[in-house]
C-alpha atoms as a PDB file:
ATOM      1  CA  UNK A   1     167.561 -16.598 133.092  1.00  0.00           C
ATOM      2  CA  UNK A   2     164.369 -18.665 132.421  1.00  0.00           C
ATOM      3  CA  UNK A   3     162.485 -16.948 134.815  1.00  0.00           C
ATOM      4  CA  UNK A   4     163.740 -13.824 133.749  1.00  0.00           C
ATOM      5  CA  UNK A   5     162.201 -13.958 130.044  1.00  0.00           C
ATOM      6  CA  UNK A   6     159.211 -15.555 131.118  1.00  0.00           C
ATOM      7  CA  UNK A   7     158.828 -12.237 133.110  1.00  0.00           C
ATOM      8  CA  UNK A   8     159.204  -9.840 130.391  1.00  0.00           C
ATOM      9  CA  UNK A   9     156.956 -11.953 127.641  1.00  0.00           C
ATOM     10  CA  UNK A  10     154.388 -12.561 130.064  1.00  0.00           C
ATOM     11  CA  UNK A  11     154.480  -8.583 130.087  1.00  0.00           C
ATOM     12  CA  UNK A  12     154.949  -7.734 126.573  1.00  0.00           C
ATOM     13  CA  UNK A  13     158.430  -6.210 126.756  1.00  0.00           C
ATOM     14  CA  UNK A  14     159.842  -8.223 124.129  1.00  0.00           C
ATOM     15  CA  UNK A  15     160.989  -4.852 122.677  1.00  0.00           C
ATOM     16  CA  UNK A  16     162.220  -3.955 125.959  1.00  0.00           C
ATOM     17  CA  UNK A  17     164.456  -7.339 126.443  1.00  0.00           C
ATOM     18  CA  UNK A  18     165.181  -7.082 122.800  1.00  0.00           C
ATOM     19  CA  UNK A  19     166.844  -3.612 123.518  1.00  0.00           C
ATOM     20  CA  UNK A  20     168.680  -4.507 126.751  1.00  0.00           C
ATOM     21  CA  UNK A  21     170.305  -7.270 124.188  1.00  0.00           C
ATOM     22  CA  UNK A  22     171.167  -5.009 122.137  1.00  0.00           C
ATOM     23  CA  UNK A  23     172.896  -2.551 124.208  1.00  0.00           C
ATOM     24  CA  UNK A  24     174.833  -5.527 126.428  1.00  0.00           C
ATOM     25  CA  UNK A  25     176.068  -6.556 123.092  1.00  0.00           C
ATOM     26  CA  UNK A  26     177.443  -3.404 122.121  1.00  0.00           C
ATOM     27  CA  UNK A  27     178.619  -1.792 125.387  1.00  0.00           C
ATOM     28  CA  UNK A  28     180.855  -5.667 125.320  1.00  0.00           C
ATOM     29  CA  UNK A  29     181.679  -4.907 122.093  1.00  0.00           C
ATOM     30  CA  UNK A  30     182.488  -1.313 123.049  1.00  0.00           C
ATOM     31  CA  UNK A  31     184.407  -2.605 126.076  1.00  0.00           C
ATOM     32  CA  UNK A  32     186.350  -5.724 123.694  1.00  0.00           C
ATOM     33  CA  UNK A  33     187.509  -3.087 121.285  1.00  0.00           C
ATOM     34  CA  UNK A  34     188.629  -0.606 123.601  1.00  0.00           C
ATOM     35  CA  UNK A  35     190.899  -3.297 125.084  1.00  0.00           C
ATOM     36  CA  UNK A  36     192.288  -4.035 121.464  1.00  0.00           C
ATOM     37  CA  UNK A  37     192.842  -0.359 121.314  1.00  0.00           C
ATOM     38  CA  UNK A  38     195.009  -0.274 124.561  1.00  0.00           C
ATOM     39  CA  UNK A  39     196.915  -3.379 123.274  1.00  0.00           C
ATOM     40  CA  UNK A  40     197.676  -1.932 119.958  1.00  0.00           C
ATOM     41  CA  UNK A  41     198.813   1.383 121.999  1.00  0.00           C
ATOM     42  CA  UNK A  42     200.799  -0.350 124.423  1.00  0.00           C
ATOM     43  CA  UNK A  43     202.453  -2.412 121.243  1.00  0.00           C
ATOM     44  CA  UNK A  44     203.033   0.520 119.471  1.00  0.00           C
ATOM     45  CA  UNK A  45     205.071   2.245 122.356  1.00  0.00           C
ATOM     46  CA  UNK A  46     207.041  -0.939 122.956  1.00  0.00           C
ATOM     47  CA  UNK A  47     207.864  -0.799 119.324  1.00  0.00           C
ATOM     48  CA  UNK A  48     209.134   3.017 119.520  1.00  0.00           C
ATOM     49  CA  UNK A  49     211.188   2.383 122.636  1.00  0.00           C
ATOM     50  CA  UNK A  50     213.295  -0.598 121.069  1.00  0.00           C
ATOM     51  CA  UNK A  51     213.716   1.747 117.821  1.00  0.00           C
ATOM     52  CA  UNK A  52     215.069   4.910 120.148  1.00  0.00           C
ATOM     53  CA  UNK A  53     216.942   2.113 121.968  1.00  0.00           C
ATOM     54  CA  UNK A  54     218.283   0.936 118.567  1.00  0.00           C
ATOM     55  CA  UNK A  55     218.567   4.158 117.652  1.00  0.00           C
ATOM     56  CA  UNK A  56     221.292   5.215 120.688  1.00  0.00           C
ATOM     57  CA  UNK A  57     222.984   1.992 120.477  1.00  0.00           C
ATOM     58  CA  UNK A  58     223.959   2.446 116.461  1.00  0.00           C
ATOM     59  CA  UNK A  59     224.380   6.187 116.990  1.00  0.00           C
ATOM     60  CA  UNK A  60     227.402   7.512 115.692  1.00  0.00           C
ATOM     61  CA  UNK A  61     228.984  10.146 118.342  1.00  0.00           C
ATOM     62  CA  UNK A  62     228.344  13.913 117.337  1.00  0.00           C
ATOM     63  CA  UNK A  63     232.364  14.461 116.886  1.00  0.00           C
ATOM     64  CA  UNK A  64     232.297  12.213 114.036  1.00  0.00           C
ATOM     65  CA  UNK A  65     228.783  13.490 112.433  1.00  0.00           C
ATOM     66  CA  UNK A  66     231.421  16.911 112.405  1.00  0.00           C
ATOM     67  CA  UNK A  67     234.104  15.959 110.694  1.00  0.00           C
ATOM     68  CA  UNK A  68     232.545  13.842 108.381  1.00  0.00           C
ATOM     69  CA  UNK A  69     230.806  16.804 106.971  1.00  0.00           C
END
């Protein structure tokens, strides 16, 4: 990594290793929040399935909805 910086400022590309910082930082960040994203999808449909499960287990049978009307 030394080696690697001593390269580019013995060049002058400061702005050049400045800029490949910059985008490695945001393509991780990119990368870090589409994995939240998944998470918070993957959550989110575990939560709807144990509500539809809830949902058929507390269900009142459609005979009854009837003649309760």
């Amino acid at each position: 990594m030394h080696d690697l910086i001593r390269t580019f400022s013995e060049r002058g590309d400061l702005a050049h290793l400045a800029l490949f910082l910059w985008a490695a930082c945001a393509s991780a960040f990119a990368l870090f929040a589409l994995r939240e994203l998944a998470a918070s999808i993957r959550r989110f449909d575990d939560f709807v399935r144990e509500l539809a499960r809830f949902n058929d287990t507390f269900d009142r049978p459609k005979d009854q909805e009837r003649s309760d009307g």
